[in-house]
C-alpha atoms as a PDB file:
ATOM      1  CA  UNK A   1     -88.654 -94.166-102.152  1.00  0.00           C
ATOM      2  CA  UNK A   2     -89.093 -94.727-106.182  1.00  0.00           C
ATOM      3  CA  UNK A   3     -87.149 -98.276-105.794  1.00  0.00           C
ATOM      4  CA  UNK A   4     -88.926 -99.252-102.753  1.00  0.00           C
ATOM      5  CA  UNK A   5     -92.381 -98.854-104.655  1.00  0.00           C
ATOM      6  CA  UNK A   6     -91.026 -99.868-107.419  1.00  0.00           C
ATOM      7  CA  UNK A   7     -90.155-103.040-105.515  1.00  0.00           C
ATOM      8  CA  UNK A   8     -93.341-103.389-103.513  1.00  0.00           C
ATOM      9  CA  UNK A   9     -95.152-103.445-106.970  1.00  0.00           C
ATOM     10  CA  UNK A  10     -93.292-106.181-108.361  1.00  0.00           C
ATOM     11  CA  UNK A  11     -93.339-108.426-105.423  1.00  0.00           C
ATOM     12  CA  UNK A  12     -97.142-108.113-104.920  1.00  0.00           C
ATOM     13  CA  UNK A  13     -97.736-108.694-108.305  1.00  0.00           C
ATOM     14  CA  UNK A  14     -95.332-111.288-108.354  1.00  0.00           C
ATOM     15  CA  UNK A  15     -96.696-113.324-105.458  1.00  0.00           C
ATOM     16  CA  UNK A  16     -99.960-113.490-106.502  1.00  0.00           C
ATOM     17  CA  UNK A  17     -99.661-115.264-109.633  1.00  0.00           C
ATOM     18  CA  UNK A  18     -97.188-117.505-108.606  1.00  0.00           C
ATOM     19  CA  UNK A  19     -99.369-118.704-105.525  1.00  0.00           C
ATOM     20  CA  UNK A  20    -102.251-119.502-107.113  1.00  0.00           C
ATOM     21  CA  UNK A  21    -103.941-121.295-110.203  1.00  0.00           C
ATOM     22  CA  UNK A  22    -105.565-118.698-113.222  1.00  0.00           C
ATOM     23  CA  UNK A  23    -109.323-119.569-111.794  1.00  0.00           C
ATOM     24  CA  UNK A  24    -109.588-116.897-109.327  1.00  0.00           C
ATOM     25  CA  UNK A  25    -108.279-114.542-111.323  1.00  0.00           C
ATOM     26  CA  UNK A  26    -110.192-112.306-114.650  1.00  0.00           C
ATOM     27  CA  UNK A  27    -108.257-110.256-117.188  1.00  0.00           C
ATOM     28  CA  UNK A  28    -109.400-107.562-119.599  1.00  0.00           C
ATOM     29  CA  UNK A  29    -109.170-104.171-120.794  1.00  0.00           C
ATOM     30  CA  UNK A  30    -110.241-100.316-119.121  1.00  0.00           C
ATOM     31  CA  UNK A  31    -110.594 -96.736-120.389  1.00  0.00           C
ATOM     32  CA  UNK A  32    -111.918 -93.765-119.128  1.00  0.00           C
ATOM     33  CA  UNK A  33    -112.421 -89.976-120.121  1.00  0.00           C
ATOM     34  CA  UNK A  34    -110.397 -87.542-117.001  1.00  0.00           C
ATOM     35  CA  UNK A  35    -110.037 -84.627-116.221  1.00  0.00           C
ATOM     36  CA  UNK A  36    -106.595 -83.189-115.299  1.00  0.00           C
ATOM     37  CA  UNK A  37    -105.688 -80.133-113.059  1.00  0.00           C
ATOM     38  CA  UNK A  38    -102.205 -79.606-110.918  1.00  0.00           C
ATOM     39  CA  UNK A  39    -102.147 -78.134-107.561  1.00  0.00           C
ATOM     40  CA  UNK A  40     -98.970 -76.099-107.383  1.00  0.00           C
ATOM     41  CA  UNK A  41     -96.414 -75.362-104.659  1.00  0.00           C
ATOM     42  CA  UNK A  42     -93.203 -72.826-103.806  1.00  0.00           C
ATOM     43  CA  UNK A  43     -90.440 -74.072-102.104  1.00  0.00           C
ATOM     44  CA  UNK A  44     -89.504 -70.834-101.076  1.00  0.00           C
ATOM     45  CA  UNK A  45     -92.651 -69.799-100.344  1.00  0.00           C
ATOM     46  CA  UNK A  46     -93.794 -67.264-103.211  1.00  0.00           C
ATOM     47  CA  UNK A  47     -97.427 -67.252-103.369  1.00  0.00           C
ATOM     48  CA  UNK A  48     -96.973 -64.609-105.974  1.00  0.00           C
ATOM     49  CA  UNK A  49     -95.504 -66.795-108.517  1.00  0.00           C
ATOM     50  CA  UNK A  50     -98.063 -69.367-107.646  1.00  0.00           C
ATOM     51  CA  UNK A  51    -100.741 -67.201-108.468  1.00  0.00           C
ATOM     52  CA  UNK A  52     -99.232 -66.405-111.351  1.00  0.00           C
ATOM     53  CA  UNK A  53     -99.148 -69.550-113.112  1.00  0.00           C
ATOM     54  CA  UNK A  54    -102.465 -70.382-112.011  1.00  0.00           C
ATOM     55  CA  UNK A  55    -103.760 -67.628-113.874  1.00  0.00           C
ATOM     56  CA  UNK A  56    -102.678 -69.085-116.967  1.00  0.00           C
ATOM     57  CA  UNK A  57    -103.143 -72.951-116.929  1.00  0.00           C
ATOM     58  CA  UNK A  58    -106.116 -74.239-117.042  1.00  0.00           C
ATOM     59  CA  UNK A  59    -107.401 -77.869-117.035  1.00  0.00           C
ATOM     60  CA  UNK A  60    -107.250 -80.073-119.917  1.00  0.00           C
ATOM     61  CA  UNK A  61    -109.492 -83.017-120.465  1.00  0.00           C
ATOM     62  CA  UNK A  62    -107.584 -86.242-121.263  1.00  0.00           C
ATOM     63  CA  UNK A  63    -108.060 -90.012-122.508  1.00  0.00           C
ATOM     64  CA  UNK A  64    -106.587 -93.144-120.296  1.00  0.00           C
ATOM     65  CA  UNK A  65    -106.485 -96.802-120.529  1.00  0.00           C
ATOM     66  CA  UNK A  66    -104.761 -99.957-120.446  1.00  0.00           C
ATOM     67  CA  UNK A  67    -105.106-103.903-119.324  1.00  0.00           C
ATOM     68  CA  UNK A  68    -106.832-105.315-115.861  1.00  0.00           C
ATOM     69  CA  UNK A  69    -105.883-108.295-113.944  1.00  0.00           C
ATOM     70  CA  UNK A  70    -108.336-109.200-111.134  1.00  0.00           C
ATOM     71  CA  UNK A  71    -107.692-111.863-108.331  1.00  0.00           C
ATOM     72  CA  UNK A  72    -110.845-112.467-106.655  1.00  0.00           C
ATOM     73  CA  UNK A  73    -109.707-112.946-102.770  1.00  0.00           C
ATOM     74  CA  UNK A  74    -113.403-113.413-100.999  1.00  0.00           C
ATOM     75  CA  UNK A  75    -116.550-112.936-101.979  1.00  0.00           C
ATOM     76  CA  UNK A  76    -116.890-109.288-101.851  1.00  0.00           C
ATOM     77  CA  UNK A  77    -112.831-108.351-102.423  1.00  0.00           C
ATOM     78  CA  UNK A  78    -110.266-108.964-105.140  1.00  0.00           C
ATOM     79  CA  UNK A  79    -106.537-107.688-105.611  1.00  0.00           C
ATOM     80  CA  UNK A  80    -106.286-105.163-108.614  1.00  0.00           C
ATOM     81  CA  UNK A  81    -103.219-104.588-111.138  1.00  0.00           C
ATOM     82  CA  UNK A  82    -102.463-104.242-114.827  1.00  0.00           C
ATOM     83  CA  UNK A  83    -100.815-101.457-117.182  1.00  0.00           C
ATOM     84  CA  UNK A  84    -101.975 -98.357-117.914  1.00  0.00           C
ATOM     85  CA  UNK A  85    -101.447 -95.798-120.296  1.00  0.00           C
ATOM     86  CA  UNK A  86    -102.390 -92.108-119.161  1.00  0.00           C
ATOM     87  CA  UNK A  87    -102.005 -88.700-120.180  1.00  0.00           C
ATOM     88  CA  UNK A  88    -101.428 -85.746-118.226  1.00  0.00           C
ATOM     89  CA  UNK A  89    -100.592 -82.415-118.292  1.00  0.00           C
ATOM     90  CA  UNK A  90    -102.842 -78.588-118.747  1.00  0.00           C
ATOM     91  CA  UNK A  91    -103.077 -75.911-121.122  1.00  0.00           C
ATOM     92  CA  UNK A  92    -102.004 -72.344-121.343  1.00  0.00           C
ATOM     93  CA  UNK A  93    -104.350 -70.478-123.354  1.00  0.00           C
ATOM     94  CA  UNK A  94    -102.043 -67.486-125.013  1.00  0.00           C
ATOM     95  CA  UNK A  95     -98.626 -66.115-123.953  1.00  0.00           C
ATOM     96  CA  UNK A  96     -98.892 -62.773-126.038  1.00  0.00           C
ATOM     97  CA  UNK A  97     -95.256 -61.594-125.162  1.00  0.00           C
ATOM     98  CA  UNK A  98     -93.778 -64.642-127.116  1.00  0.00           C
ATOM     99  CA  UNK A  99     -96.384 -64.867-129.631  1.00  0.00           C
ATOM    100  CA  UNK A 100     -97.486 -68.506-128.437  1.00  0.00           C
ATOM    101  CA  UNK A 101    -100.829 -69.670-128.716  1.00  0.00           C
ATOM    102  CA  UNK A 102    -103.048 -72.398-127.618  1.00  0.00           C
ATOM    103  CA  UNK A 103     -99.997 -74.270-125.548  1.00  0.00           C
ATOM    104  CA  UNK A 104    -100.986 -77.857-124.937  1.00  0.00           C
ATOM    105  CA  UNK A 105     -98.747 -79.749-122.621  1.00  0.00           C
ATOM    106  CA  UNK A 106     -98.823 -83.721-122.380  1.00  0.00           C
ATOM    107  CA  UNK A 107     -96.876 -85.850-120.133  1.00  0.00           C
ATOM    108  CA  UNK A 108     -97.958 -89.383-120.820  1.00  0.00           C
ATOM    109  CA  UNK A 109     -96.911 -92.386-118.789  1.00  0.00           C
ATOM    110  CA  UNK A 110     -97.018 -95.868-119.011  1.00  0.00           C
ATOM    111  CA  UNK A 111     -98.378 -97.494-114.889  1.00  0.00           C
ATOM    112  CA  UNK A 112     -98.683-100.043-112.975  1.00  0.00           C
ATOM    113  CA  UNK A 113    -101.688-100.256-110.251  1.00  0.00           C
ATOM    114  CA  UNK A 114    -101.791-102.373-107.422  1.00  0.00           C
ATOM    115  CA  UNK A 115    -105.293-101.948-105.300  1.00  0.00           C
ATOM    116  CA  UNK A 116    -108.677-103.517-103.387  1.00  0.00           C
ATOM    117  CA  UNK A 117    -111.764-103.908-104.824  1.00  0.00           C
ATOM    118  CA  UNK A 118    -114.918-104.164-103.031  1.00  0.00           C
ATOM    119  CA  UNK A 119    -118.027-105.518-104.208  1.00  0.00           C
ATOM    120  CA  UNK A 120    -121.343-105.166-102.547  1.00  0.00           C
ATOM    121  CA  UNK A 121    -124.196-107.494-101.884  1.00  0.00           C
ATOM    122  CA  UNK A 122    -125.699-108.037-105.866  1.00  0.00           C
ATOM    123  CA  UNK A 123    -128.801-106.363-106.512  1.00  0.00           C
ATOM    124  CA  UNK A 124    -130.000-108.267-109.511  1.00  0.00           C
ATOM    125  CA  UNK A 125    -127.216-108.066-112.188  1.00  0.00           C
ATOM    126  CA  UNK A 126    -125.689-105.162-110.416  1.00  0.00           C
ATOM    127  CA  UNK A 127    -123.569-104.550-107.465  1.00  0.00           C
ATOM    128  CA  UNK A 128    -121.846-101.543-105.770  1.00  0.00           C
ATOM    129  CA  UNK A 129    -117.918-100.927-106.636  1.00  0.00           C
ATOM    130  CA  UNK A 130    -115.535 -99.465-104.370  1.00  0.00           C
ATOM    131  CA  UNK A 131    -111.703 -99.522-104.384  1.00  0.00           C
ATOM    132  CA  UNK A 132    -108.602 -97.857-103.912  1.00  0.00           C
ATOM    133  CA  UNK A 133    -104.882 -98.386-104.355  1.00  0.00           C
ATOM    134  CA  UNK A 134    -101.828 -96.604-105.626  1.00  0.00           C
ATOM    135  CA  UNK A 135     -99.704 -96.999-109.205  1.00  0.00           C
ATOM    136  CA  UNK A 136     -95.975 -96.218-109.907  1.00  0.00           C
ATOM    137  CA  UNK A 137     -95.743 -94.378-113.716  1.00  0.00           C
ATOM    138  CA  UNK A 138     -92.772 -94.410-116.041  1.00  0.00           C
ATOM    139  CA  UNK A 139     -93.151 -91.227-118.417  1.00  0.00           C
ATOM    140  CA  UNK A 140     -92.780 -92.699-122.051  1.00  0.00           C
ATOM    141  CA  UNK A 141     -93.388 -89.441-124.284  1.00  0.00           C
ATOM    142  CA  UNK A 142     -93.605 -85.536-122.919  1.00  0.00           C
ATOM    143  CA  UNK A 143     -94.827 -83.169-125.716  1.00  0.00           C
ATOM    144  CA  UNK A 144     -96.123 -79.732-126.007  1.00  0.00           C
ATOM    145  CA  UNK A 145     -98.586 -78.845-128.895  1.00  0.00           C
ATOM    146  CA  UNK A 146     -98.248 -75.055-129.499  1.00  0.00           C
ATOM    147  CA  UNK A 147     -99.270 -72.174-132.612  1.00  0.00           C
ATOM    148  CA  UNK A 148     -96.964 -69.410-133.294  1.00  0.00           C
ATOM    149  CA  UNK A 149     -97.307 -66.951-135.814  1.00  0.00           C
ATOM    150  CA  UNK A 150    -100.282 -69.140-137.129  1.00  0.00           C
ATOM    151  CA  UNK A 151     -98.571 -72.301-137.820  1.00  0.00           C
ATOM    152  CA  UNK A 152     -99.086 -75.452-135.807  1.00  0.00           C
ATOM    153  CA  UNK A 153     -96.040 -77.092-134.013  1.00  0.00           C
ATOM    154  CA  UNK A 154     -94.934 -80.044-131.417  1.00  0.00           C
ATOM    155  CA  UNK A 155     -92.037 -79.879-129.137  1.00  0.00           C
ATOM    156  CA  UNK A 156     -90.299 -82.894-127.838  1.00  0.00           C
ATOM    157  CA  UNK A 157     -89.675 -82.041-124.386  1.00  0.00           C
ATOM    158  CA  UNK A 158     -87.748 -85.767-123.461  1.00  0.00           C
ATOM    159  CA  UNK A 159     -84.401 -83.797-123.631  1.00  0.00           C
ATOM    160  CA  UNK A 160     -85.799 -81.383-121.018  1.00  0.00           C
ATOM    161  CA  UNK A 161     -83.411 -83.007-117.939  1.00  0.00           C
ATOM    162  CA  UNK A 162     -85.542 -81.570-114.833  1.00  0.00           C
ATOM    163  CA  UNK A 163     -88.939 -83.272-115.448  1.00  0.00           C
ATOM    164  CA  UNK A 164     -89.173 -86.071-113.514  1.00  0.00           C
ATOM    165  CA  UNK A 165     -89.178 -89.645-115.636  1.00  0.00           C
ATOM    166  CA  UNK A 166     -91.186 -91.251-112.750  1.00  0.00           C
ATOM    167  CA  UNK A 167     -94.221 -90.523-110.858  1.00  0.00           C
ATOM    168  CA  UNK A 168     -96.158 -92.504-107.698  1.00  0.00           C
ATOM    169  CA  UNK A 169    -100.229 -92.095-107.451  1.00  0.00           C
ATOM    170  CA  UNK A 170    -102.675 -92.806-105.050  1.00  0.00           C
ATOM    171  CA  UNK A 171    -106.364 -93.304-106.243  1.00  0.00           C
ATOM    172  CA  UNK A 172    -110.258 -94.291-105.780  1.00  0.00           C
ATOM    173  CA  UNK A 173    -113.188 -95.289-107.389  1.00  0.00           C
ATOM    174  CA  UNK A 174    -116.828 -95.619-107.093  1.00  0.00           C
ATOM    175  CA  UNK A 175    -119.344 -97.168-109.212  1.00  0.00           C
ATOM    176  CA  UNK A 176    -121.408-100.097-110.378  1.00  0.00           C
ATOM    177  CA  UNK A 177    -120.603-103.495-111.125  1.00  0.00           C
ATOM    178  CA  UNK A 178    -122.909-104.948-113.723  1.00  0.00           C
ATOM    179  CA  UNK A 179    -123.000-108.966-114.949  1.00  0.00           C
ATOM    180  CA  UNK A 180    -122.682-109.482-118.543  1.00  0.00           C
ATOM    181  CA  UNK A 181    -122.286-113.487-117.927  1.00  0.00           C
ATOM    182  CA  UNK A 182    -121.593-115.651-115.248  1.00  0.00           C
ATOM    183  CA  UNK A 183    -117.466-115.167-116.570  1.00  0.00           C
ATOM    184  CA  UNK A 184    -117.551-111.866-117.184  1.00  0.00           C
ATOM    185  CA  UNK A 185    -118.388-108.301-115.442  1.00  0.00           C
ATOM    186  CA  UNK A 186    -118.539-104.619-116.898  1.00  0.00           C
ATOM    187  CA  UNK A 187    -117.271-102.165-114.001  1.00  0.00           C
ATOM    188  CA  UNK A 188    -118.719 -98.126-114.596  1.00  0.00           C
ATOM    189  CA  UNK A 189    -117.289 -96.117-112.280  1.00  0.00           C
ATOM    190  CA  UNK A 190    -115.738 -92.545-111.158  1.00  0.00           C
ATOM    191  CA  UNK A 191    -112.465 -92.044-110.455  1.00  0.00           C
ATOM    192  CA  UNK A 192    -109.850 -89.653-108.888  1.00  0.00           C
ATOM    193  CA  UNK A 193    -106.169 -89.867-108.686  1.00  0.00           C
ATOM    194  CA  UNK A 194    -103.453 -87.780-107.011  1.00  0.00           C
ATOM    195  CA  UNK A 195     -99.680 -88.040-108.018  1.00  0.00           C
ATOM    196  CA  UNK A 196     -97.800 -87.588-104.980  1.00  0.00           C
ATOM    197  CA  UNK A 197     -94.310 -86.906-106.635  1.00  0.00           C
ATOM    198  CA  UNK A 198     -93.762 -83.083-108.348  1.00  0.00           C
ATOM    199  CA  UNK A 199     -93.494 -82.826-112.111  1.00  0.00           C
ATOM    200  CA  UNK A 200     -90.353 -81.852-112.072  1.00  0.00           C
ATOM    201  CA  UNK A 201     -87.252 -80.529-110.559  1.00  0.00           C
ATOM    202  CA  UNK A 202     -87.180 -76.953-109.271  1.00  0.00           C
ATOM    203  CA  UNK A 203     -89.208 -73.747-106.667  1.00  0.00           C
ATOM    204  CA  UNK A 204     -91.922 -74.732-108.665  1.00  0.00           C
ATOM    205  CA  UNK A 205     -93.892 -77.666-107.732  1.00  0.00           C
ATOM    206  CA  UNK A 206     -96.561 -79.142-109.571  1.00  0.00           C
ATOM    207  CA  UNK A 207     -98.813 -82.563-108.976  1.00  0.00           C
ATOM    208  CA  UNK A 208    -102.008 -83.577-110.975  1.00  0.00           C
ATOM    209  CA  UNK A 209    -105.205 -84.934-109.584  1.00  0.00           C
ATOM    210  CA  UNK A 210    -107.700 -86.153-112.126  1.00  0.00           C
ATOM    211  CA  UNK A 211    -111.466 -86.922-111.770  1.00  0.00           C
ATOM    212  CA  UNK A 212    -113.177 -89.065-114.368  1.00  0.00           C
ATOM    213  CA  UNK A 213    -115.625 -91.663-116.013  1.00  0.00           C
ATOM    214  CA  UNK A 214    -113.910 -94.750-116.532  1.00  0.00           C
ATOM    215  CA  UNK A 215    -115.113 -98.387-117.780  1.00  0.00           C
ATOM    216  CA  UNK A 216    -113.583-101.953-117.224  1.00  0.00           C
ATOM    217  CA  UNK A 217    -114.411-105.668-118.491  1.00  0.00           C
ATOM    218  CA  UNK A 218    -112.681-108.700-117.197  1.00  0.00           C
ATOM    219  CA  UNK A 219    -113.519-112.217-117.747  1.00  0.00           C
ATOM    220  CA  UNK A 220    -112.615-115.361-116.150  1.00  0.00           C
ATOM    221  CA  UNK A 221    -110.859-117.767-119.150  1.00  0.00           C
END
């Protein structure tokens, strides 16, 4: 399944630029503010575990962005893609028993989108945005931020060999389109996003969803 995204991305993106000339297309740059949660599953059914853990993570609020490529394909749709950075991951706020404090877990991958805008009919300068689309991730850095004993300390958790290195998201958007000039267009929108593979291997299961502010400018060049 990983390679055949994986593949699907490529050749999409691929095809696009090779079929047609840089005027339908814009390019710029996105970021947005998220916030991350995890919905967790048992393989073996334990609801008791599940509750456990979802005592003690909470929801972390985290920073994304990256670089946008827009093809315009009509008048009201375009083809999305680009690479993104995001972070993801949740918080534990104390683990008394081991003397851990203030546990701050990041999982931080480097994506690529592929998606459909849509554009509504312009109301002056301004236009409804809607789109959707998925992204394949390839985690670059996983660390955990923790205190013990009341020093401040990072753990490099790359060596840890269950957590998955890739991940596959599906995602939408809503928001407003706004003119700057007749090139270029500021995009302010909300956004969620679901990862559809778990964290990592094991009973445990966990996938993020996020829900954010995010904004985009592209320009035609």
């Amino acid at each position: 399944m990983k390679k055949s995204l994986l593949l699907l991305l490529i050749a999409v993106t691929t095809d696009c630029f090779s079929q047609d000339s840089l005027s339908r297309w814009s390019f710029g740059l996105m970021g947005g503010v998220e916030q991350c949660g995890r919905s967790l599953n048992h393989t073996e059914g334990d609801q008791g575990a599940i509750d456990q853990w979802n005592s003690l993570e909470n929801n972390v609020w985290r920073l994304s962005g990256g670089l946008r490529a827009e093809r315009k394909l009509s008048e009201h749709f375009s083809l999305l893609t680009g690479l993104n950075y995001t972070d993801r991951g949740y918080s534990i706020d104390t683990l008394k028993e081991s003397s851990l404090y203030d546990l701050n877990f990041h999982f931080r991958y480097v994506e690529v989108p592929v998606g459909v805008i849509y554009t509504g009919k312009s109301f002056g300068k301004n236009a409804v945005l809607a789109s959707a689309g998925m992204s394949l991730g390839y985690a670059v850095n996983n660390v955990l931020f923790y205190r013990k004993d009341g020093q401040s300390a990072l753990f490099d958790m790359q060596a840890v060999s269950d957590i998955n290195p890739f991940q596959a998201n599906v995602s939408a958007a809503l928001g407003v389109r706004r003119a700057i000039t007749n090139s270029a267009n500021a995009d302010f929108y909300l956004c969620g996003n679901q990862s559809l593979l778990s964290l990592a291997q094991g009973t445990l299961e966990r996938r993020f969803y996020t829900f954010g502010f995010c904004i985009a400018v592209t320009s035609r060049f």
